[in-house]
C-alpha atoms as a PDB file:
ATOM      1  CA  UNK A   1       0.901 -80.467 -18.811  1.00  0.00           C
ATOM      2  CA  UNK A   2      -1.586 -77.786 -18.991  1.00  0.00           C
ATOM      3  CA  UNK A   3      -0.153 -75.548 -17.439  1.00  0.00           C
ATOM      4  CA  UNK A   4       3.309 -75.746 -18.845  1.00  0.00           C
ATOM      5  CA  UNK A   5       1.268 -75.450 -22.337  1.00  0.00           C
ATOM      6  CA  UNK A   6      -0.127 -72.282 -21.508  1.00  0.00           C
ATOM      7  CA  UNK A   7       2.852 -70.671 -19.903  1.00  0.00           C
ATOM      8  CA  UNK A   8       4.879 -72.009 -22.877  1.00  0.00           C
ATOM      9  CA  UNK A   9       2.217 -69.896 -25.690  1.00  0.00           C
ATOM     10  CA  UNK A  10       2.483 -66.911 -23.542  1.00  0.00           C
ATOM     11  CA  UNK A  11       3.511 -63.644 -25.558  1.00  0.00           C
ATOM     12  CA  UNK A  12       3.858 -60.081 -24.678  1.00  0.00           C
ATOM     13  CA  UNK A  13       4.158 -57.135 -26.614  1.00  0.00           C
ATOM     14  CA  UNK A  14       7.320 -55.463 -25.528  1.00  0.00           C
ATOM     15  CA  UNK A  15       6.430 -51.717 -26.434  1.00  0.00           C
ATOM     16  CA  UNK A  16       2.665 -51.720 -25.228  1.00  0.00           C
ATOM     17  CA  UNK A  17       2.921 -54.815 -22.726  1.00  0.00           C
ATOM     18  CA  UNK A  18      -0.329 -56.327 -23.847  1.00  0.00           C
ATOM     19  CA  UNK A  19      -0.332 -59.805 -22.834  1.00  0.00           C
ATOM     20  CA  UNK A  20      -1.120 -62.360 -25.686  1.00  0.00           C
ATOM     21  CA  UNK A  21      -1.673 -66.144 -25.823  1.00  0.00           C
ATOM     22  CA  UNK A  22      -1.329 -68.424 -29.098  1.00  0.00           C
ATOM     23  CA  UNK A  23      -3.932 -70.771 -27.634  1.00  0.00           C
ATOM     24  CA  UNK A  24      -6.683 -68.352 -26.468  1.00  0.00           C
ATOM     25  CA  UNK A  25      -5.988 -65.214 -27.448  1.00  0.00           C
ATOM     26  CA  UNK A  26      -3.710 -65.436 -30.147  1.00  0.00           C
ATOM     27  CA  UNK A  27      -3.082 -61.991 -32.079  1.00  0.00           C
ATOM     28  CA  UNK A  28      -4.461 -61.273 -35.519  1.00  0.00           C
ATOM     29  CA  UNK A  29      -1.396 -61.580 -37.557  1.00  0.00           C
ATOM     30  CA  UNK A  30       0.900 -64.446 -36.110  1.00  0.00           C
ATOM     31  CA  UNK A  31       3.356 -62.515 -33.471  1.00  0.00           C
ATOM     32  CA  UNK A  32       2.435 -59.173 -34.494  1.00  0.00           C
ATOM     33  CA  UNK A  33       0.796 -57.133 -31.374  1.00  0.00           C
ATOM     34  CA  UNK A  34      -2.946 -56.301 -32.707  1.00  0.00           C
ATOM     35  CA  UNK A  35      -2.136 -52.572 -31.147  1.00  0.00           C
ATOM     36  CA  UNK A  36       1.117 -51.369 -31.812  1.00  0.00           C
ATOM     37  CA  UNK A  37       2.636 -53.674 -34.101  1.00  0.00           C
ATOM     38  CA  UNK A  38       5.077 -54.162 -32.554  1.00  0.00           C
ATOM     39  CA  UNK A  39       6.896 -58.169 -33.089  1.00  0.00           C
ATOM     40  CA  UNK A  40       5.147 -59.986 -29.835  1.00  0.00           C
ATOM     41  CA  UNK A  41       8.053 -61.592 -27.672  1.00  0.00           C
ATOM     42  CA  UNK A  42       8.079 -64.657 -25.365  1.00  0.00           C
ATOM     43  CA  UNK A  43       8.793 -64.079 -21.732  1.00  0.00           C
ATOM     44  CA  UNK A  44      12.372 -64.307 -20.499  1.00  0.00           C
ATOM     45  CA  UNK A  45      11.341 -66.815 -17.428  1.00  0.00           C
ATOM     46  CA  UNK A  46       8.548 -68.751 -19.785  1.00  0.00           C
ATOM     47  CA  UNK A  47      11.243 -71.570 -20.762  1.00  0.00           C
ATOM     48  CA  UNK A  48      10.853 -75.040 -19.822  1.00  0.00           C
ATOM     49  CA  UNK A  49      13.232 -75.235 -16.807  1.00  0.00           C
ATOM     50  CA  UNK A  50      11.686 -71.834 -15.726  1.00  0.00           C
ATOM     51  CA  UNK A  51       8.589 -72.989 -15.795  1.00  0.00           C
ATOM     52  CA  UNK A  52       9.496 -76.358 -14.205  1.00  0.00           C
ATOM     53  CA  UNK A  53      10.823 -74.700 -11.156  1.00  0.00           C
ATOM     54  CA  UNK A  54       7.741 -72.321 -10.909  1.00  0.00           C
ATOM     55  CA  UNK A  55       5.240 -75.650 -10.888  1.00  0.00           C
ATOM     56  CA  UNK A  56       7.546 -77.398  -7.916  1.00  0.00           C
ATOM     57  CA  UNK A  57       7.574 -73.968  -5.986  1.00  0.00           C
ATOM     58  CA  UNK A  58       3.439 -73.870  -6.637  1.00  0.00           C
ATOM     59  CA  UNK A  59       3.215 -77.673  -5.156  1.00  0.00           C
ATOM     60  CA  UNK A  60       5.465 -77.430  -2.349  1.00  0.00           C
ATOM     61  CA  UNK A  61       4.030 -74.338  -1.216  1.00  0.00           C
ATOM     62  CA  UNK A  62       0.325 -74.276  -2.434  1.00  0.00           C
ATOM     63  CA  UNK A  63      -0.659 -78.056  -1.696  1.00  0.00           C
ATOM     64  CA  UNK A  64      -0.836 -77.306   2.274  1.00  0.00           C
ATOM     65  CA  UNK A  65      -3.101 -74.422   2.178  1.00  0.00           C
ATOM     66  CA  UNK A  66      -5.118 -76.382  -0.357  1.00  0.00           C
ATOM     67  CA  UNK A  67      -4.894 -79.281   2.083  1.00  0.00           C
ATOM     68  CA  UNK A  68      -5.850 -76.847   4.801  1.00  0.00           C
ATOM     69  CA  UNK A  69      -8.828 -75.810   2.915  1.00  0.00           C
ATOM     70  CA  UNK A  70      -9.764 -79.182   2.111  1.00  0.00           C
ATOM     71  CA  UNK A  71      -9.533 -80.332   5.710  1.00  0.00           C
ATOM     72  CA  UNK A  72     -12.196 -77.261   6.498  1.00  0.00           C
ATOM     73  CA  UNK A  73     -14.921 -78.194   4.103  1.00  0.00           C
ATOM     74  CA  UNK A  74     -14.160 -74.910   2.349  1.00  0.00           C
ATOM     75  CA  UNK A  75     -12.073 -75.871  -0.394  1.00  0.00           C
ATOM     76  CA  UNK A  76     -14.203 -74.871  -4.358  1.00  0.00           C
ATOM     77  CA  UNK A  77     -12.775 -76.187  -7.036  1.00  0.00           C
ATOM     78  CA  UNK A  78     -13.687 -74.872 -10.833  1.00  0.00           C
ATOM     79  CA  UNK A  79     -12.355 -76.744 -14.124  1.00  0.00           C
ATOM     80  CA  UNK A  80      -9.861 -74.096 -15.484  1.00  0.00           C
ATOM     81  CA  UNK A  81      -9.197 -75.822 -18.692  1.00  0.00           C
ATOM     82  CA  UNK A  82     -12.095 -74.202 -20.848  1.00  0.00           C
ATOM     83  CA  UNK A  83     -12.952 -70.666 -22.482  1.00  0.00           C
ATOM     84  CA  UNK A  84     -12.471 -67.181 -20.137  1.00  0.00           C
ATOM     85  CA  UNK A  85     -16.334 -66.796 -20.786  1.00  0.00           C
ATOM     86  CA  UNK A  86     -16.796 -70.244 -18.960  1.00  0.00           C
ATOM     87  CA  UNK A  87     -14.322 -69.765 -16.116  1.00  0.00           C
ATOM     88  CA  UNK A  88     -15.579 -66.483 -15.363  1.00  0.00           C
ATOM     89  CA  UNK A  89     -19.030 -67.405 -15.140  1.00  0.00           C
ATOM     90  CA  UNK A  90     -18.661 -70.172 -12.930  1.00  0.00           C
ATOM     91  CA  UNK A  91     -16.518 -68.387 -10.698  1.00  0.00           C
ATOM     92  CA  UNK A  92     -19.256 -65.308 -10.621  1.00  0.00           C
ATOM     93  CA  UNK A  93     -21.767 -67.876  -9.607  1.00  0.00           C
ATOM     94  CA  UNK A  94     -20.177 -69.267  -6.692  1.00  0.00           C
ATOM     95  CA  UNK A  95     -19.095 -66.062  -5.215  1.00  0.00           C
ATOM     96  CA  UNK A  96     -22.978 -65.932  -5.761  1.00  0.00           C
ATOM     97  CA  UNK A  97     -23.349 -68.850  -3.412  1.00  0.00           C
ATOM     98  CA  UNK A  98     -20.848 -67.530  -0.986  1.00  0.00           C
ATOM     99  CA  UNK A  99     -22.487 -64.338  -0.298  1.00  0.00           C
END
């Protein structure tokens, strides 16, 4: 449900292509790009059966190579649904760990 949230707030400039999203990084003025303003648009393929099909294609073809991983010991996991300054840290410190 995640996921399809975030795909679903997506937005993208279509004269500058800066990426925008209404849940974490939401423009200034509501669907107005903070660059160009330019009206922000919503991606063709970011519609709920779009999105829907994307998610099956992830678990049908991701959940072996995560089971692979798994099976290896080598599998890191990091809790995706917080701020970018969060993620990015945590990922920074385990490539830390992994060096």
């Amino acid at each position: 449900e995640v996921a399809r949230n975030r795909m679903l707030a997506r937005r993208i400039c279509p004269k500058c292509k800066t990426d925008y999203n209404l849940l974490f990084n939401p423009p200034i003025m509501k669907s107005i790009c903070n660059k160009c303003g330019t009206r922000l648009e919503r991606r063709k393929d970011d519609n709920y059966a779009a999105i829907e099909m994307r998610i099956s294609e992830f678990y049908r073809h991701t959940s072996p190579v995560i089971d692979f991983f798994k099976s290896k010991g080598i599998l890191h996991t990091i809790n995706t649904n917080r701020t970018i300054e969060e993620i990015h840290r945590d990922v920074v410190e385990l490539t830390k760990t992994l060096s």
